[in-house]
PDB file of N, CA and C in Angstrom:
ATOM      1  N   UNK A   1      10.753  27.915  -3.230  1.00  0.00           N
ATOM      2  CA  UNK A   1       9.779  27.438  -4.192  1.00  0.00           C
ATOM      3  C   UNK A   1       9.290  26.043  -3.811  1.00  0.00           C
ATOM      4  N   UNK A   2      10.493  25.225  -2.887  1.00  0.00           N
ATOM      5  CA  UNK A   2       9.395  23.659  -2.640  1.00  0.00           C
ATOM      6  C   UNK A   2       8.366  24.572  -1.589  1.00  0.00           C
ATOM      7  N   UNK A   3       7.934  24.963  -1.012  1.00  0.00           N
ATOM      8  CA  UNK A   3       7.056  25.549  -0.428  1.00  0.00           C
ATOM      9  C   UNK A   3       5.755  25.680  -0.832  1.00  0.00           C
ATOM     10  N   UNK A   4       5.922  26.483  -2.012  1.00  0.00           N
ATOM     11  CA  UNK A   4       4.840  26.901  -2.908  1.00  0.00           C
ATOM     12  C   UNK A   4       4.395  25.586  -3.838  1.00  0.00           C
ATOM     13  N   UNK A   5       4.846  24.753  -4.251  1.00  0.00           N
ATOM     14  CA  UNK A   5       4.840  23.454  -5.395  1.00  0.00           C
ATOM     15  C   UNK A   5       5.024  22.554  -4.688  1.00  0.00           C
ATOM     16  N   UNK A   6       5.509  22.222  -3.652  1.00  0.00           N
ATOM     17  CA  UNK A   6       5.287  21.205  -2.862  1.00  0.00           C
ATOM     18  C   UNK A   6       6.377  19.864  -3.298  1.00  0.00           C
ATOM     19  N   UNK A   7       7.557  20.318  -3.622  1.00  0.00           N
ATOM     20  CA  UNK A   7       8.412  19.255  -4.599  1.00  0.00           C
ATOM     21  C   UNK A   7       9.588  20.638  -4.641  1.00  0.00           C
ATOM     22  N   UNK A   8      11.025  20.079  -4.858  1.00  0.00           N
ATOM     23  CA  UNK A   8      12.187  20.917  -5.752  1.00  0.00           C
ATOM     24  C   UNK A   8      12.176  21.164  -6.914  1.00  0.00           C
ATOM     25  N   UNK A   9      11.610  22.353  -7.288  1.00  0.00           N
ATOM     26  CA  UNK A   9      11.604  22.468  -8.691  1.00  0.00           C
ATOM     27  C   UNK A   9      12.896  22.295  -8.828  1.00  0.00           C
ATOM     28  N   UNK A  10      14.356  22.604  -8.476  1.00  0.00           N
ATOM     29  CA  UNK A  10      15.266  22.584  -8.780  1.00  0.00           C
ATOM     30  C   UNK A  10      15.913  21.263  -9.007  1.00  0.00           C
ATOM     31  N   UNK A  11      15.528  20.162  -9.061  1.00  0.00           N
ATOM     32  CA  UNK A  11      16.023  19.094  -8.962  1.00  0.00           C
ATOM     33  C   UNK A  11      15.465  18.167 -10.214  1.00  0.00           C
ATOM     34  N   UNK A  12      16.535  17.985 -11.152  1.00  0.00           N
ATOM     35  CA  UNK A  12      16.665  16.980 -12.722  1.00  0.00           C
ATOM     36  C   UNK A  12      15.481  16.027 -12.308  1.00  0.00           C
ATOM     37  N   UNK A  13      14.438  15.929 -13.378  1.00  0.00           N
ATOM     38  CA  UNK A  13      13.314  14.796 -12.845  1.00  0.00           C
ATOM     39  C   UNK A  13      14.179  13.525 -13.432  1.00  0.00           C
ATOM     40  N   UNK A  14      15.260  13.688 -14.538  1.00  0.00           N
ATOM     41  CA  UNK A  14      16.169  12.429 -14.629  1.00  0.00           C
ATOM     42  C   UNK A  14      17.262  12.002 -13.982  1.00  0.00           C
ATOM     43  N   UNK A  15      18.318  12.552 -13.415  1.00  0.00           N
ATOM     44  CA  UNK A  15      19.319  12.088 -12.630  1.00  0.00           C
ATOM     45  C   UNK A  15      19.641  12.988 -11.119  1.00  0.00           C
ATOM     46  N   UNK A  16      18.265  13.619 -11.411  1.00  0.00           N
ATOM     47  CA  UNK A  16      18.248  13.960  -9.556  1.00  0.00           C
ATOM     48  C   UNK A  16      19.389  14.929  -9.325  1.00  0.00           C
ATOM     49  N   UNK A  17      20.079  16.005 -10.266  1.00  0.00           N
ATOM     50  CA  UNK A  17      21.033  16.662 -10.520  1.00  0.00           C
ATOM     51  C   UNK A  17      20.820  17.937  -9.671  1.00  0.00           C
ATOM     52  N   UNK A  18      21.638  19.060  -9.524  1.00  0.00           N
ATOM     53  CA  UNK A  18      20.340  20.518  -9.183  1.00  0.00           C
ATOM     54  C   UNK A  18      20.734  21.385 -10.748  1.00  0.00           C
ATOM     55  N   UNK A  19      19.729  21.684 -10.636  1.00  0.00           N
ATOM     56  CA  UNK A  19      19.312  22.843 -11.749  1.00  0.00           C
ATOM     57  C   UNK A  19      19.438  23.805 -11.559  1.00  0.00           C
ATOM     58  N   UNK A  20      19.638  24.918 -12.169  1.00  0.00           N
ATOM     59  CA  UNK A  20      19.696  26.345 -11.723  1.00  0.00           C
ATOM     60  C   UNK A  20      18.979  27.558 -13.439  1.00  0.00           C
ATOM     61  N   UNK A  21      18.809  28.335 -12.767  1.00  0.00           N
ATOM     62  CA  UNK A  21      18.278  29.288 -13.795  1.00  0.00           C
ATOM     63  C   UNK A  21      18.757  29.623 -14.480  1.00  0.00           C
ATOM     64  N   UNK A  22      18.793  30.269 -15.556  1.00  0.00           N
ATOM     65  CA  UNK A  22      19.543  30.236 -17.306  1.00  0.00           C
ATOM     66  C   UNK A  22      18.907  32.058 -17.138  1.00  0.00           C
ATOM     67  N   UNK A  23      17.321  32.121 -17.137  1.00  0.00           N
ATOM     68  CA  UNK A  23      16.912  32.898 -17.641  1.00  0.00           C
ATOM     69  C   UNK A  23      15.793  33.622 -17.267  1.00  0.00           C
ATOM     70  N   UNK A  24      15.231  34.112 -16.720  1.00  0.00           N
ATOM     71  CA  UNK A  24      13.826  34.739 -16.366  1.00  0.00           C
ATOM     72  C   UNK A  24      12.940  35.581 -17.362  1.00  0.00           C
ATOM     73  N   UNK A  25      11.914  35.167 -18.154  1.00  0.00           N
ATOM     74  CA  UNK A  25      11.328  36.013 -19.117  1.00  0.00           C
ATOM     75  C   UNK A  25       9.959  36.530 -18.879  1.00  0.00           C
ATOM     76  N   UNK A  26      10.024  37.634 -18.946  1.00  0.00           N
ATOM     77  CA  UNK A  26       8.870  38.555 -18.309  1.00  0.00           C
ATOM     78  C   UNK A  26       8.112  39.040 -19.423  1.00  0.00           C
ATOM     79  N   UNK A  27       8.688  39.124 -20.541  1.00  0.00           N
ATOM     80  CA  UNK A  27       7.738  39.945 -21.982  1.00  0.00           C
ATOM     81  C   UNK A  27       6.721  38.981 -22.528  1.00  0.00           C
ATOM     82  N   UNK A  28       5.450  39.720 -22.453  1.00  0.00           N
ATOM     83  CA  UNK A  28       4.682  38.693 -22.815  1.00  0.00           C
ATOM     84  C   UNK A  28       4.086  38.397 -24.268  1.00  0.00           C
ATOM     85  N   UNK A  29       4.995  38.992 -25.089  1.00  0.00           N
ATOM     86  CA  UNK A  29       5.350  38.244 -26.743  1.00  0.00           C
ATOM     87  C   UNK A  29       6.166  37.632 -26.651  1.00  0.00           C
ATOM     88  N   UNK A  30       7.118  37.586 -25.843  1.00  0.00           N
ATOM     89  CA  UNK A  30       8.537  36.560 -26.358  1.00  0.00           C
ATOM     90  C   UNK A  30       7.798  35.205 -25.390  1.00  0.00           C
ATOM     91  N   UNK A  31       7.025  35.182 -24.470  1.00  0.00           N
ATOM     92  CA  UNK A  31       6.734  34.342 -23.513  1.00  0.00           C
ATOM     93  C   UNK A  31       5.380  33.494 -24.220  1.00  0.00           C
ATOM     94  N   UNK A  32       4.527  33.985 -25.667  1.00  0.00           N
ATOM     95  CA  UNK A  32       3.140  33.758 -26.262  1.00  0.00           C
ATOM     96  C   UNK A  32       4.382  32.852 -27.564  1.00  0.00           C
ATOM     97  N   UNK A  33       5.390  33.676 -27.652  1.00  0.00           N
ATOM     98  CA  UNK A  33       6.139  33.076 -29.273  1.00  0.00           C
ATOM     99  C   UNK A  33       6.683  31.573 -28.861  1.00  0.00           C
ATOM    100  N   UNK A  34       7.461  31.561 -27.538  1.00  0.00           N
ATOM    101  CA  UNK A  34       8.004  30.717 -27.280  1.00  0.00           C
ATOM    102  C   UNK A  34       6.659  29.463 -26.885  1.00  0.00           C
ATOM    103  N   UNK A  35       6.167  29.772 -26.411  1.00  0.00           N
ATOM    104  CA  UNK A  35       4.771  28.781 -26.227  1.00  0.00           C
ATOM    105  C   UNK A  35       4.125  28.192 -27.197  1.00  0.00           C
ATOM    106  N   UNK A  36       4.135  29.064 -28.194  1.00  0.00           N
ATOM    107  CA  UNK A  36       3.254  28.948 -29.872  1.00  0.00           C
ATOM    108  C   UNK A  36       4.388  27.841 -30.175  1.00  0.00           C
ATOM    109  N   UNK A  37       5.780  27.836 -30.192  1.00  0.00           N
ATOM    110  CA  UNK A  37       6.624  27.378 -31.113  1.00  0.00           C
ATOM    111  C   UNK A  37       6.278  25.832 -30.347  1.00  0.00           C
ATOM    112  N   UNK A  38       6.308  25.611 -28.967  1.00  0.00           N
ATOM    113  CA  UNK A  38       6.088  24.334 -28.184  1.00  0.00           C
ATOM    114  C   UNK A  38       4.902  23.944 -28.334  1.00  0.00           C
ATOM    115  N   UNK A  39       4.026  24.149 -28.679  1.00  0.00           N
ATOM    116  CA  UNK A  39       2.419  24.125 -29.028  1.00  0.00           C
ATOM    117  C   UNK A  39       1.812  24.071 -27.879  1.00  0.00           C
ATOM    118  N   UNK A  40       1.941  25.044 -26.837  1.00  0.00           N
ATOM    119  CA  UNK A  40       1.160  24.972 -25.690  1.00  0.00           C
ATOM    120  C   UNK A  40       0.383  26.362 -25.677  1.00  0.00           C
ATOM    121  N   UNK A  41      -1.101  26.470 -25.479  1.00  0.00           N
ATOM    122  CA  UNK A  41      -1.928  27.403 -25.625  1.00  0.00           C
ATOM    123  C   UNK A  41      -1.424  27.960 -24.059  1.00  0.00           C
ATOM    124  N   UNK A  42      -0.940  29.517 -24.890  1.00  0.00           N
ATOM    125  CA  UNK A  42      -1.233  30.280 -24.177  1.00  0.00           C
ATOM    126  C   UNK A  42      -2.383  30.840 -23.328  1.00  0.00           C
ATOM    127  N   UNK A  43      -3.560  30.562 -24.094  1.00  0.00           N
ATOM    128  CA  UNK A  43      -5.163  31.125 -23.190  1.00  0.00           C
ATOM    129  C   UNK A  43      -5.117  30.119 -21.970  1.00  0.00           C
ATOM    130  N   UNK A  44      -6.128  31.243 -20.941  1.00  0.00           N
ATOM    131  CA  UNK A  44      -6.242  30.596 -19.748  1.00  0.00           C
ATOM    132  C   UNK A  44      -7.595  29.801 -19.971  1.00  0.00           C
ATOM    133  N   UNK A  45      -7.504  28.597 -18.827  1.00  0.00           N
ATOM    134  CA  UNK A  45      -8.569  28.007 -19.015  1.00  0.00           C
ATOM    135  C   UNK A  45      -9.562  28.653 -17.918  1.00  0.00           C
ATOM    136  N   UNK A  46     -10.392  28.116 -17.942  1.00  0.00           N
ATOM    137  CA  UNK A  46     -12.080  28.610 -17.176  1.00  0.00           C
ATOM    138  C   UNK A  46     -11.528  28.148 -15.933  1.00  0.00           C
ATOM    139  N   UNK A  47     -11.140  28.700 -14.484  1.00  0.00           N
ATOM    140  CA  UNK A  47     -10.934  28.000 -13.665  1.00  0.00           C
ATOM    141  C   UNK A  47     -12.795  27.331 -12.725  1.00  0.00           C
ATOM    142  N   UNK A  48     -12.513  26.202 -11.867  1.00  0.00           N
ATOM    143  CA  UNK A  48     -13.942  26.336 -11.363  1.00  0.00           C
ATOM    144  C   UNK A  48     -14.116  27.498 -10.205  1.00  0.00           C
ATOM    145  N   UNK A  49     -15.633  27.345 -10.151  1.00  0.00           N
ATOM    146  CA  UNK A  49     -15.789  28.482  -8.884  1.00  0.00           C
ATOM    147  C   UNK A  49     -15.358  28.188  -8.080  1.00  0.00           C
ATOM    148  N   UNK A  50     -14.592  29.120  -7.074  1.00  0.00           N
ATOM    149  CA  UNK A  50     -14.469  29.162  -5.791  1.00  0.00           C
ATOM    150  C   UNK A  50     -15.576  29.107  -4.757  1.00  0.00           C
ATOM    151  N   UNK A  51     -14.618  27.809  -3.808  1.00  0.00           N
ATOM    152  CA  UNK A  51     -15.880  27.344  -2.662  1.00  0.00           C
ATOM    153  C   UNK A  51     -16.151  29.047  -1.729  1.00  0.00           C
ATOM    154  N   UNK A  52     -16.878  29.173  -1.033  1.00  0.00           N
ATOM    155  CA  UNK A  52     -17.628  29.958   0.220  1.00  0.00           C
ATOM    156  C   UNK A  52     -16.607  29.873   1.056  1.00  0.00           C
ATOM    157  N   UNK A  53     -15.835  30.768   1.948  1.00  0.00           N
ATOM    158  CA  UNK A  53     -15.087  30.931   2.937  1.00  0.00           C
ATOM    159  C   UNK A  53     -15.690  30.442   4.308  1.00  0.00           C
ATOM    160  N   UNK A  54     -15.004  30.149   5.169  1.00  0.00           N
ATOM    161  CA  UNK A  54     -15.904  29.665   6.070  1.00  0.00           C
ATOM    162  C   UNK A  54     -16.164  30.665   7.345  1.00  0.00           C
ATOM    163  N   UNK A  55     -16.963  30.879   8.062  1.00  0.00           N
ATOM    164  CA  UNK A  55     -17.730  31.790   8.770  1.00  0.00           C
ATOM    165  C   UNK A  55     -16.242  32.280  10.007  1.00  0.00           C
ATOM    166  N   UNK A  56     -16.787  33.906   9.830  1.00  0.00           N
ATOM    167  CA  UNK A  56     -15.769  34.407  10.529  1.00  0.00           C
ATOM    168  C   UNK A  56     -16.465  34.320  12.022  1.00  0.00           C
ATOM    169  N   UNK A  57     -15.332  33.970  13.289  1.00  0.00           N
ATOM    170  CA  UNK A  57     -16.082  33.268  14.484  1.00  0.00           C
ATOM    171  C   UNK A  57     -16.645  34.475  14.595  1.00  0.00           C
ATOM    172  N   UNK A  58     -16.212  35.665  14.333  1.00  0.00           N
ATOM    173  CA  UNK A  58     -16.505  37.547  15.211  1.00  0.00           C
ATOM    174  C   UNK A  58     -18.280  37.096  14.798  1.00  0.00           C
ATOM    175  N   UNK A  59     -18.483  36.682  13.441  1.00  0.00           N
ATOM    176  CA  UNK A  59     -20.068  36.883  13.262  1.00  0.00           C
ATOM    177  C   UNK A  59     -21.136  36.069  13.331  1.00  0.00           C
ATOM    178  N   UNK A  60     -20.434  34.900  13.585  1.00  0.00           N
ATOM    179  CA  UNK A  60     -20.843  33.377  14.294  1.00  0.00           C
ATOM    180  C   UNK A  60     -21.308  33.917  15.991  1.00  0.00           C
ATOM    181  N   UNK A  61     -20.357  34.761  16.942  1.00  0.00           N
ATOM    182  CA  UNK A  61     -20.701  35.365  18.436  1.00  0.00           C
ATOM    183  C   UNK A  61     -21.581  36.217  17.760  1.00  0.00           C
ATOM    184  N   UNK A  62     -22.002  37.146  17.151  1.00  0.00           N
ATOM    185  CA  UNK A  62     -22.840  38.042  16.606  1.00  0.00           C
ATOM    186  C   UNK A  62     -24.535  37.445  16.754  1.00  0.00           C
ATOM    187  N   UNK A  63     -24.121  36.423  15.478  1.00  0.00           N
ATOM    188  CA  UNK A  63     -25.392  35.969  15.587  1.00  0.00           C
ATOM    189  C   UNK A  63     -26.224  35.598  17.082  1.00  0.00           C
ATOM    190  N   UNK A  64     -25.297  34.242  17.357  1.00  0.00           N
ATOM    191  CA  UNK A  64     -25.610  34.142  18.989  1.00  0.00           C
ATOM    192  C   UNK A  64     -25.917  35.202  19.852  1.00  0.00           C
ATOM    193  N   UNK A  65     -25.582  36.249  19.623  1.00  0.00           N
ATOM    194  CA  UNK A  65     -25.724  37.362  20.588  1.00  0.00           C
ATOM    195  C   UNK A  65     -27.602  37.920  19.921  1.00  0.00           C
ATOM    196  N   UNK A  66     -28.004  37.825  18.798  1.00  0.00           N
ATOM    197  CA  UNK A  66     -28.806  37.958  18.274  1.00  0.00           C
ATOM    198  C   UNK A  66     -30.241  37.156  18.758  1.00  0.00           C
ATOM    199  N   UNK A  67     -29.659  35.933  19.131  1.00  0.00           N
ATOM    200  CA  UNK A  67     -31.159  35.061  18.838  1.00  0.00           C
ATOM    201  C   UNK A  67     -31.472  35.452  20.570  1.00  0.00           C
ATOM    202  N   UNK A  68     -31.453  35.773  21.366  1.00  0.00           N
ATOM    203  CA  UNK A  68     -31.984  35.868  22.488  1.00  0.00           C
ATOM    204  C   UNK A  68     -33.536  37.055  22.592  1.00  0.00           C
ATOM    205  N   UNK A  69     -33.622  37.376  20.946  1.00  0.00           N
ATOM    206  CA  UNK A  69     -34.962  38.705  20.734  1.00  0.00           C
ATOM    207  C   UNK A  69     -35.919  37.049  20.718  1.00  0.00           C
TER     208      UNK A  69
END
């Protein structure tokens, strides 16, 4: 997971301890109840658009192969 997050999730942000898992919750009423009770909105927000991928080289040689009409 530091991989993915870029940091130890496993590691106390107060005494730098390791942490370990209690629990994994997958139901998504017990996962909306527990959120409601912390007051954190469950709804997703609007993410922004995604940028344009950038040009695959195969159709970048394509083109080039093109402009010689």
């Amino acid at each position: 997971m530091r991989r993915a997050f870029g940091f130890d999730v496993l590691a106390c942000p107060t005494c730098g301890g390791r942490m370990r898992f209690l629990a994994l919750i997958l139901s998504p009423p017990a996962i909306r109840a527990i959120l409601d009770h912390l007051g954190i909105s469950c709804r997703q927000s609007k993410s922004a658009p995604r940028g344009r991928a950038p040009p695959d080289s195969d159709a970048s040689s394509f083109i080039d192969a093109e402009s010689d009409y």
